[in-house]
C-alpha atoms as a PDB file:
ATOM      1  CA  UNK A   1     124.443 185.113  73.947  1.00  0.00           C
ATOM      2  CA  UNK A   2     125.997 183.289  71.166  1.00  0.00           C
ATOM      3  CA  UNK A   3     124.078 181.686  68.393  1.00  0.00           C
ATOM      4  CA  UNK A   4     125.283 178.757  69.289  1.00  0.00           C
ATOM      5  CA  UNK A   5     124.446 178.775  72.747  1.00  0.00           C
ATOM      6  CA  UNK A   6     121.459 179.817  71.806  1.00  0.00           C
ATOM      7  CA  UNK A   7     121.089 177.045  69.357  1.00  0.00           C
ATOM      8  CA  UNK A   8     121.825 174.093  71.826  1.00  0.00           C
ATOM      9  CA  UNK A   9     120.230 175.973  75.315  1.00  0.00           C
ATOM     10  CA  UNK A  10     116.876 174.254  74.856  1.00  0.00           C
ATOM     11  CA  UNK A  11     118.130 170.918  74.180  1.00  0.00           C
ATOM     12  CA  UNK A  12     121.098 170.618  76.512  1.00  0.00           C
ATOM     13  CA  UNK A  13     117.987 172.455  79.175  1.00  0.00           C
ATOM     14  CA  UNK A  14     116.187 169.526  78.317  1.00  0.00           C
ATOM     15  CA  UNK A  15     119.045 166.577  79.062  1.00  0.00           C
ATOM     16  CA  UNK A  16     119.186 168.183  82.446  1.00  0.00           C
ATOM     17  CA  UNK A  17     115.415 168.029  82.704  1.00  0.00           C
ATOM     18  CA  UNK A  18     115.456 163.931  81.471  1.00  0.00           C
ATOM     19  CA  UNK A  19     118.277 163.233  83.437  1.00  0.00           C
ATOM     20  CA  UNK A  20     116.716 164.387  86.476  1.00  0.00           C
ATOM     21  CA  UNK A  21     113.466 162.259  85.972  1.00  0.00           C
ATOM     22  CA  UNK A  22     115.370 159.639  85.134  1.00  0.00           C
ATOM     23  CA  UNK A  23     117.531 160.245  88.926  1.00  0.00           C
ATOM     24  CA  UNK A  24     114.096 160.998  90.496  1.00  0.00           C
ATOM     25  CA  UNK A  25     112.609 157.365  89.108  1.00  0.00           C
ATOM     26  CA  UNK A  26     115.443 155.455  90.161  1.00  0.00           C
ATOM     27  CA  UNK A  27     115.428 157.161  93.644  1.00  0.00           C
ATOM     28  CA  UNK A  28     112.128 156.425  93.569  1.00  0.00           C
ATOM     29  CA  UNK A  29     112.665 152.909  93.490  1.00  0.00           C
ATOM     30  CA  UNK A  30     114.037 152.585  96.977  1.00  0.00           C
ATOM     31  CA  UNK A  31     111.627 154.891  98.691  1.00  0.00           C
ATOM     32  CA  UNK A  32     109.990 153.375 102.134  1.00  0.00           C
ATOM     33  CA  UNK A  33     107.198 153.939 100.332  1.00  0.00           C
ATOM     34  CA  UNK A  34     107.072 151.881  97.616  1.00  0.00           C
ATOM     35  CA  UNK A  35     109.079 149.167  99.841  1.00  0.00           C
ATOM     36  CA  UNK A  36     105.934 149.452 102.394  1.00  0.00           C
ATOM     37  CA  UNK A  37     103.626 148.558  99.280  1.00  0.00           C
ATOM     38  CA  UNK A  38     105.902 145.486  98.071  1.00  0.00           C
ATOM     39  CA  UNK A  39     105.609 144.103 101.832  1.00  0.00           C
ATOM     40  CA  UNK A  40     102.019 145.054 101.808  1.00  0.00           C
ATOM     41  CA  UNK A  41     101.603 142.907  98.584  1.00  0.00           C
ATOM     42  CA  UNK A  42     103.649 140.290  99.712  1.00  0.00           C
ATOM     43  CA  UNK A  43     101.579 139.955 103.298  1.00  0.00           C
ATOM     44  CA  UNK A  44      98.356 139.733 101.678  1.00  0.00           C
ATOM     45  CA  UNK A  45      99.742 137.344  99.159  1.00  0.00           C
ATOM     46  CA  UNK A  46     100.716 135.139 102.069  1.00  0.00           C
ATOM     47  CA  UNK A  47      97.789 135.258 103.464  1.00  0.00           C
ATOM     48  CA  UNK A  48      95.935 134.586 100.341  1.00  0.00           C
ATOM     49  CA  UNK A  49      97.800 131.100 100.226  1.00  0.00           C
ATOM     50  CA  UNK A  50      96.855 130.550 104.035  1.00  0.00           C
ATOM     51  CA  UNK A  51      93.328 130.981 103.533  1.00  0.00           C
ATOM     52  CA  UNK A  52      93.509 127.895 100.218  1.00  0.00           C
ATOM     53  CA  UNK A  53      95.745 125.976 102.647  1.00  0.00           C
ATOM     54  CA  UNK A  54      93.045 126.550 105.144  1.00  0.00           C
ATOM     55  CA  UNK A  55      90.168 125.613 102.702  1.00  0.00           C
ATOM     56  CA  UNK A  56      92.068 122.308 101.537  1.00  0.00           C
ATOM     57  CA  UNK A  57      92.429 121.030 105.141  1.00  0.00           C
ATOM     58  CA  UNK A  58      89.023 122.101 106.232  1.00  0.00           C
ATOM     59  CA  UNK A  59      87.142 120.406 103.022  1.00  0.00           C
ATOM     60  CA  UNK A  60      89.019 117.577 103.474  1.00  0.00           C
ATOM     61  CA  UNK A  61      87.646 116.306 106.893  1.00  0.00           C
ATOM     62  CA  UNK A  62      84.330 118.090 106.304  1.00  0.00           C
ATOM     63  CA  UNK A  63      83.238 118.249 102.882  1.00  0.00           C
ATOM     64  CA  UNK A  64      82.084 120.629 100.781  1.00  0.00           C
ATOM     65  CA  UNK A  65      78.591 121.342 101.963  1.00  0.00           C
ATOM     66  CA  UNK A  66      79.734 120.664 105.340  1.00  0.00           C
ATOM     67  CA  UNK A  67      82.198 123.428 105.207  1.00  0.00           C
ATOM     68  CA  UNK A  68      81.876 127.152 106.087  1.00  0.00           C
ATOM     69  CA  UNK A  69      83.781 130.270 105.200  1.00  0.00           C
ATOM     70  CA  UNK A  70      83.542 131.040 109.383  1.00  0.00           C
ATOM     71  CA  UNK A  71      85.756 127.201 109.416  1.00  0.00           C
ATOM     72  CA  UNK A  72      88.426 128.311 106.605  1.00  0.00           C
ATOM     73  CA  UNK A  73      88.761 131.562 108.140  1.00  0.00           C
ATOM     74  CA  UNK A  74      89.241 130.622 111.949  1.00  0.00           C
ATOM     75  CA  UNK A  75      91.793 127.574 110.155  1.00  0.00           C
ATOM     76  CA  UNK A  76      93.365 130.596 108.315  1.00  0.00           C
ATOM     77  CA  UNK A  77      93.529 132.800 112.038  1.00  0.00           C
ATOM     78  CA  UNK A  78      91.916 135.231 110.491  1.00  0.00           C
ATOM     79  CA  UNK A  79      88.308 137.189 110.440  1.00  0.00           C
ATOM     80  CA  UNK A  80      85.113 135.843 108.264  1.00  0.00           C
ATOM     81  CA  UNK A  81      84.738 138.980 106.770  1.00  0.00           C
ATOM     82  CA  UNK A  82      88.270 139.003 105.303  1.00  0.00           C
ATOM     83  CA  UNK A  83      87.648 136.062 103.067  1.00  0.00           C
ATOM     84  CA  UNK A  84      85.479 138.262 101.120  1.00  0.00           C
ATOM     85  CA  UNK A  85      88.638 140.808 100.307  1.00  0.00           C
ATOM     86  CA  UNK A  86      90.222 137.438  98.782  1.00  0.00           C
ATOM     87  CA  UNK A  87      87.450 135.609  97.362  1.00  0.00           C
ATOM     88  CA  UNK A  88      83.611 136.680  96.364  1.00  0.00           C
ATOM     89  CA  UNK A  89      82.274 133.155  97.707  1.00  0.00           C
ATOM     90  CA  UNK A  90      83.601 129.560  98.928  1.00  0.00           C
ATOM     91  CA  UNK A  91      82.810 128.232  95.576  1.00  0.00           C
ATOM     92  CA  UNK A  92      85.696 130.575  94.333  1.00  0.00           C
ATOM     93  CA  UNK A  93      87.638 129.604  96.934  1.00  0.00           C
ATOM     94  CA  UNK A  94      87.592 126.192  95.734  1.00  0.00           C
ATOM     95  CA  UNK A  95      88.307 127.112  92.366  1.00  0.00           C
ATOM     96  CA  UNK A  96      91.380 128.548  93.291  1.00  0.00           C
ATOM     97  CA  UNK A  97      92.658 125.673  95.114  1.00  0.00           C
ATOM     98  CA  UNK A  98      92.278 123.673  91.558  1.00  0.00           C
ATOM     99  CA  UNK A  99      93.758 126.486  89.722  1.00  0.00           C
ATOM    100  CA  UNK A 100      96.850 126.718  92.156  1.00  0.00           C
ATOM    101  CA  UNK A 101      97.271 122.518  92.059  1.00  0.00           C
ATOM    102  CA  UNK A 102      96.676 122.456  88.464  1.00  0.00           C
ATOM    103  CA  UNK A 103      99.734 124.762  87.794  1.00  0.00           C
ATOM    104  CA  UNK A 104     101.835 123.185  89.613  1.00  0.00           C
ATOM    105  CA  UNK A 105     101.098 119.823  87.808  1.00  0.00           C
ATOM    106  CA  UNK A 106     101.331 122.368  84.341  1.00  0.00           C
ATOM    107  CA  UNK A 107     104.679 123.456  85.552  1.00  0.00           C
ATOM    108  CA  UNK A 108     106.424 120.611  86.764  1.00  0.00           C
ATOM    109  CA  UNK A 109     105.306 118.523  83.747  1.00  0.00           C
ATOM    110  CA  UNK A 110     106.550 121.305  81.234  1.00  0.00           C
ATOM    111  CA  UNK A 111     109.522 121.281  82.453  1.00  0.00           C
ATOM    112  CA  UNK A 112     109.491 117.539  82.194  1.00  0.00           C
ATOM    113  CA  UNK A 113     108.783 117.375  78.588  1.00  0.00           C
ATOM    114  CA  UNK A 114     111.598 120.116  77.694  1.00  0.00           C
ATOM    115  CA  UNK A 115     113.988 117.707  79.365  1.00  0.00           C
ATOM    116  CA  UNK A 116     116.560 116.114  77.073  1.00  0.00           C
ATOM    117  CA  UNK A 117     115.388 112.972  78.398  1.00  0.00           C
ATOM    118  CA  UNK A 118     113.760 110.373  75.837  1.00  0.00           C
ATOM    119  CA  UNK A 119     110.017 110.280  75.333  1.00  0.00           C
ATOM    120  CA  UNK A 120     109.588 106.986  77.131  1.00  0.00           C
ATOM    121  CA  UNK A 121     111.986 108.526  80.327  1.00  0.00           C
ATOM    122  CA  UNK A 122     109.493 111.488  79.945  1.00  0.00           C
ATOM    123  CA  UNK A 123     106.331 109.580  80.340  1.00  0.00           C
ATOM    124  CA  UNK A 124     107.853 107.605  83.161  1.00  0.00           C
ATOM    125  CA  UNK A 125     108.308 111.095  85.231  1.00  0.00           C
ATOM    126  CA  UNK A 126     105.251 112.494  83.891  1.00  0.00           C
ATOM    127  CA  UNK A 127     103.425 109.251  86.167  1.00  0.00           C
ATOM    128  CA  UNK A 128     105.635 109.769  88.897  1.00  0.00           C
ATOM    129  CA  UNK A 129     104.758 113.105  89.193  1.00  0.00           C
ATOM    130  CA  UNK A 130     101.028 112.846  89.288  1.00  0.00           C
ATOM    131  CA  UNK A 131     101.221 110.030  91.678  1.00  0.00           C
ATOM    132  CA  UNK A 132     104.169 111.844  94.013  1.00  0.00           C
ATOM    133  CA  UNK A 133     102.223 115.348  94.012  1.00  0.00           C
ATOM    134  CA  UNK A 134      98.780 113.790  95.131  1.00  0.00           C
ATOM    135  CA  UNK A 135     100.309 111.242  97.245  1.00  0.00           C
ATOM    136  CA  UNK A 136     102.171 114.148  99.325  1.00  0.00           C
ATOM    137  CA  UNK A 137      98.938 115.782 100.263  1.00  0.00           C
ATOM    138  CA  UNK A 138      96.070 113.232 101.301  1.00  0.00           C
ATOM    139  CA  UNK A 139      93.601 116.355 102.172  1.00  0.00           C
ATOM    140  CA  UNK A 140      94.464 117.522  98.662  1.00  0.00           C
ATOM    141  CA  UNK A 141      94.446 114.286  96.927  1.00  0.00           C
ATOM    142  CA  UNK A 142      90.327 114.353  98.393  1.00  0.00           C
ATOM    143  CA  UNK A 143      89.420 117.056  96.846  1.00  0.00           C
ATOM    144  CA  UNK A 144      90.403 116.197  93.879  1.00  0.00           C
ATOM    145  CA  UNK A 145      88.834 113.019  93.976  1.00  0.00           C
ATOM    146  CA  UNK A 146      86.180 113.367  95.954  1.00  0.00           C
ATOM    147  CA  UNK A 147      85.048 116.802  96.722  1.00  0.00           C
ATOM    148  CA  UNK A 148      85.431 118.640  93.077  1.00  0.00           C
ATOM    149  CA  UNK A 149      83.013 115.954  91.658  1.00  0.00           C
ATOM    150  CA  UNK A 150      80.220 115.839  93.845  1.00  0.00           C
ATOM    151  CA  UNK A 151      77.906 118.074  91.473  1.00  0.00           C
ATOM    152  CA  UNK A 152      78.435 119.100  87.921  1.00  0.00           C
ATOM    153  CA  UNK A 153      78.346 122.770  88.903  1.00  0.00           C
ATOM    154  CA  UNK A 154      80.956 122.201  91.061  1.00  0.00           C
ATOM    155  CA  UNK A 155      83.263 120.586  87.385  1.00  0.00           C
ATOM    156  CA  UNK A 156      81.522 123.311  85.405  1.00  0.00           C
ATOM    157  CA  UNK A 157      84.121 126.317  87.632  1.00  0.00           C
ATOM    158  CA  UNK A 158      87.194 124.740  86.942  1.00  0.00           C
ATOM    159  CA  UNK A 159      89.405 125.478  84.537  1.00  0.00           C
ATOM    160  CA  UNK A 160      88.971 123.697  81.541  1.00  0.00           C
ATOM    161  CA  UNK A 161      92.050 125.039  79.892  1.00  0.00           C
ATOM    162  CA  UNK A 162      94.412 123.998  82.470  1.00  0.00           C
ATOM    163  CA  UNK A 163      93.030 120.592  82.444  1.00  0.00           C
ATOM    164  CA  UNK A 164      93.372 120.565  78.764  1.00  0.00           C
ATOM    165  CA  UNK A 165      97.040 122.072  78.725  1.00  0.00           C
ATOM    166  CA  UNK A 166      97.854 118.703  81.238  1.00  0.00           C
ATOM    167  CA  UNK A 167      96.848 116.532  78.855  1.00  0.00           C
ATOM    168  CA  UNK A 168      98.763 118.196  75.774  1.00  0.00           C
ATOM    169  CA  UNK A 169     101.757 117.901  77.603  1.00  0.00           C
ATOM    170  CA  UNK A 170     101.187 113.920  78.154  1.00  0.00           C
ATOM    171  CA  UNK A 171      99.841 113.592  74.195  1.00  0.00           C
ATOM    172  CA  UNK A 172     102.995 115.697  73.424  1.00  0.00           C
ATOM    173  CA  UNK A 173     105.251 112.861  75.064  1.00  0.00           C
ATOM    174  CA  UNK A 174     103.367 110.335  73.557  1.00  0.00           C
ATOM    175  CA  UNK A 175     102.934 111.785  70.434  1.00  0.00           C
ATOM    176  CA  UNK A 176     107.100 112.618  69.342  1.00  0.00           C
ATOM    177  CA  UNK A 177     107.270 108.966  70.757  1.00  0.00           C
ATOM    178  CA  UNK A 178     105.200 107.839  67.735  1.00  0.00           C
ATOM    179  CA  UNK A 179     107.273 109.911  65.271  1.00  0.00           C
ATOM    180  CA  UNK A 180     110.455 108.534  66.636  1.00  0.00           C
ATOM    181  CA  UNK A 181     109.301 105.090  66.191  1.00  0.00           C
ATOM    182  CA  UNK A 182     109.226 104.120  69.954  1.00  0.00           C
ATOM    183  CA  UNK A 183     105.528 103.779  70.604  1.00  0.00           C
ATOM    184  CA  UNK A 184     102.849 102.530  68.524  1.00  0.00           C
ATOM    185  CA  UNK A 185     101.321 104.669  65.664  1.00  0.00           C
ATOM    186  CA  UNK A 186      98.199 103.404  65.669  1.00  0.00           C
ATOM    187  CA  UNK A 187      96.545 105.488  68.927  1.00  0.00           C
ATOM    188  CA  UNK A 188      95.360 108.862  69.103  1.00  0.00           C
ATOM    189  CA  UNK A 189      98.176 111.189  70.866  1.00  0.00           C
ATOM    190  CA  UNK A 190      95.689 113.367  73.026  1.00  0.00           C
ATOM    191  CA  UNK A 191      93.223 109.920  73.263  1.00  0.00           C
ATOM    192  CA  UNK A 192      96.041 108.086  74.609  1.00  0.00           C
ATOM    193  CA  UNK A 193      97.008 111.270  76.768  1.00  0.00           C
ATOM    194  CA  UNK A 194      92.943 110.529  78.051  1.00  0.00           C
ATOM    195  CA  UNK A 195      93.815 107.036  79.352  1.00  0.00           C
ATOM    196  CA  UNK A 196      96.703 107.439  80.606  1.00  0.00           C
ATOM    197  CA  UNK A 197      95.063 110.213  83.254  1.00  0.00           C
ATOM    198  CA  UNK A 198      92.206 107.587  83.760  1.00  0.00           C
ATOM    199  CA  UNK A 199      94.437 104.894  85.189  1.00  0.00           C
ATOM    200  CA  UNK A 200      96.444 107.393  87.201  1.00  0.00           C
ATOM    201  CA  UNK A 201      93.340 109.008  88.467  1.00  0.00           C
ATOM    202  CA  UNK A 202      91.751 105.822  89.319  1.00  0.00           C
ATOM    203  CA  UNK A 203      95.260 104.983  91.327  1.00  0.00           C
ATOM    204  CA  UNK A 204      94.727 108.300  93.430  1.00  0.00           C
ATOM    205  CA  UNK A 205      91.096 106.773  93.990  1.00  0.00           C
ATOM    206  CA  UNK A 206      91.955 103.879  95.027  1.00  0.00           C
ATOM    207  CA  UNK A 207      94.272 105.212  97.496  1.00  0.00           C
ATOM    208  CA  UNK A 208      92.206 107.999  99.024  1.00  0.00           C
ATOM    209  CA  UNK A 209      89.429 105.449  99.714  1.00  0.00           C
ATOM    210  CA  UNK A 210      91.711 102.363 101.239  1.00  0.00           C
ATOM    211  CA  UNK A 211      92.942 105.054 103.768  1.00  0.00           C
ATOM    212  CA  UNK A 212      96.192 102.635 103.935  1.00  0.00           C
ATOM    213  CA  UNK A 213      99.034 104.657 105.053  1.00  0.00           C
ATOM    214  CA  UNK A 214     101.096 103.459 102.171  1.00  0.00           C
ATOM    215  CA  UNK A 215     103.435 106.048  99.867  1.00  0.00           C
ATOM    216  CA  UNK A 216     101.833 106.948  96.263  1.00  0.00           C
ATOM    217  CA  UNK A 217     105.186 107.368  94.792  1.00  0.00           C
ATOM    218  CA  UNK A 218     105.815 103.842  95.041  1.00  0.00           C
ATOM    219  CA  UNK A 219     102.973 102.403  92.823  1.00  0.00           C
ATOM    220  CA  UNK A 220     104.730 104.878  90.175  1.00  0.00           C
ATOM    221  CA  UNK A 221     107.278 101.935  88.701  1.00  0.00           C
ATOM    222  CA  UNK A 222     104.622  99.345  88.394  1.00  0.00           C
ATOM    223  CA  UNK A 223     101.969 101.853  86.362  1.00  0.00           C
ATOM    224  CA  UNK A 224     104.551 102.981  84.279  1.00  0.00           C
ATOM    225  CA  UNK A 225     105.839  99.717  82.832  1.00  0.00           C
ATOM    226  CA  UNK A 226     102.009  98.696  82.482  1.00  0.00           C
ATOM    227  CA  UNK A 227     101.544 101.928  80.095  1.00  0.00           C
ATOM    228  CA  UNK A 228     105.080 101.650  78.484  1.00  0.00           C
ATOM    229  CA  UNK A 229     104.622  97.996  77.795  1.00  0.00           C
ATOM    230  CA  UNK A 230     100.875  98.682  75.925  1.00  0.00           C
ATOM    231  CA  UNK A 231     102.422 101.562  73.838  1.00  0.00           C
ATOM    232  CA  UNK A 232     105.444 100.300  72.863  1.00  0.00           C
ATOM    233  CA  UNK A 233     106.029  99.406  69.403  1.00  0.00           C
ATOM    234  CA  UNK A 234     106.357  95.588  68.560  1.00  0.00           C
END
């Protein structure tokens, strides 16, 4: 054996050695095995979502108290017992209907406020979207009305933080407004943010309890020129 040979044997031994992890990895990849466990995840994802769908329906035409876990799970079509492989009680069932709502207010209203759009355009959407969301979903437009205030342990669960990153989105609108001169300098950005939820909560309200079978998405016009017009600028 050469020197040389010698020399390189280990290392070039080695490349053959990496290479064929690296082969053995990416045939890995598209084993049934690991394909069974992404369809695995995927089912019980799915059904995760069926048993909050479930819970929203069933709260909404009982109540809170006046729903069990045996009602979400024979709404789901599935057993009582698997709830608990989901969720530890319905009180964390509950919270995780917020938490899924609440991001997809957080997400649709982010990508809102990166628009190009002015400030004023963005706050105009940012009220159309609370109003269209809610208004598309009377069962879920109870709960959040209704159901999630009923005690303060109830309020105490949900997420804080996603309420709160909501309303920085809405004082971020309102506050680059202020800096570009369009809206009045002489409101808090995050206060404003505050009372501009109130009125569009009390609008959901309103509408949950008239049980009129009118659209939410149209009131969205009117409330926005009302809030435009008091933060404008003179």
């Amino acid at each position: 054996m050469s020197i040389q040979y010698a020399m390189c044997a280990p290392h070039c031994c080695q490349s053959e050695a990496t290479l064929g992890q690296r082969r053995y990895s990416a045939e890995r990849l598209f084993t049934p095995e690991l394909q069974g466990d992404t369809v695995s995840a995927n089912r019980k994802e799915a059904k995760r979502l069926r048993i909050l769908d479930a819970a929203v329906r069933e709260v909404a035409r009982r109540g809170y108290y006046g729903t069990t876990v045996a009602m979400i799970a024979g709404r789901a079509g599935v057993a009582d017992g698997t709830i608990y492989l989901y969720f530890k009680s319905k009180e964390e069932i509950l919270v995780n209907v917020f938490e899924r709502a609440m991001q997809r207010f957080i997400d649709a209203a982010r990508q809102i406020v990166e628009d190009a759009a002015s400030a004023e355009e963005q706050l105009r959407r940012l009220i159309s979207l609370h109003l269209t969301l809610l208004g598309e979903d009377r069962d879920l437009a109870v709960i959040f009305q209704v159901e999630f205030r009923h005690t303060l342990h109830v309020m105490q669960l949900l997420s804080r933080a996603q309420f709160h990153e909501y309303l920085g989105l809405i004082a971020r609108v309102v506050g680059e407004a202020q800096r570009a001169g369009v809206f009045r300098t002489d409101a808090d950005p995050l206060l404003t943010a505050k009372m501009v939820f109130g009125i569009l909560d009390e609008m959901v309200t309103d509408w949950v309890l008239s049980r009129k079978n009118t659209r939410m998405a149209a009131r969205a016009e009117p409330v926005a020129e009302f809030v435009l017009r008091g933060l404008r600028s003179a």
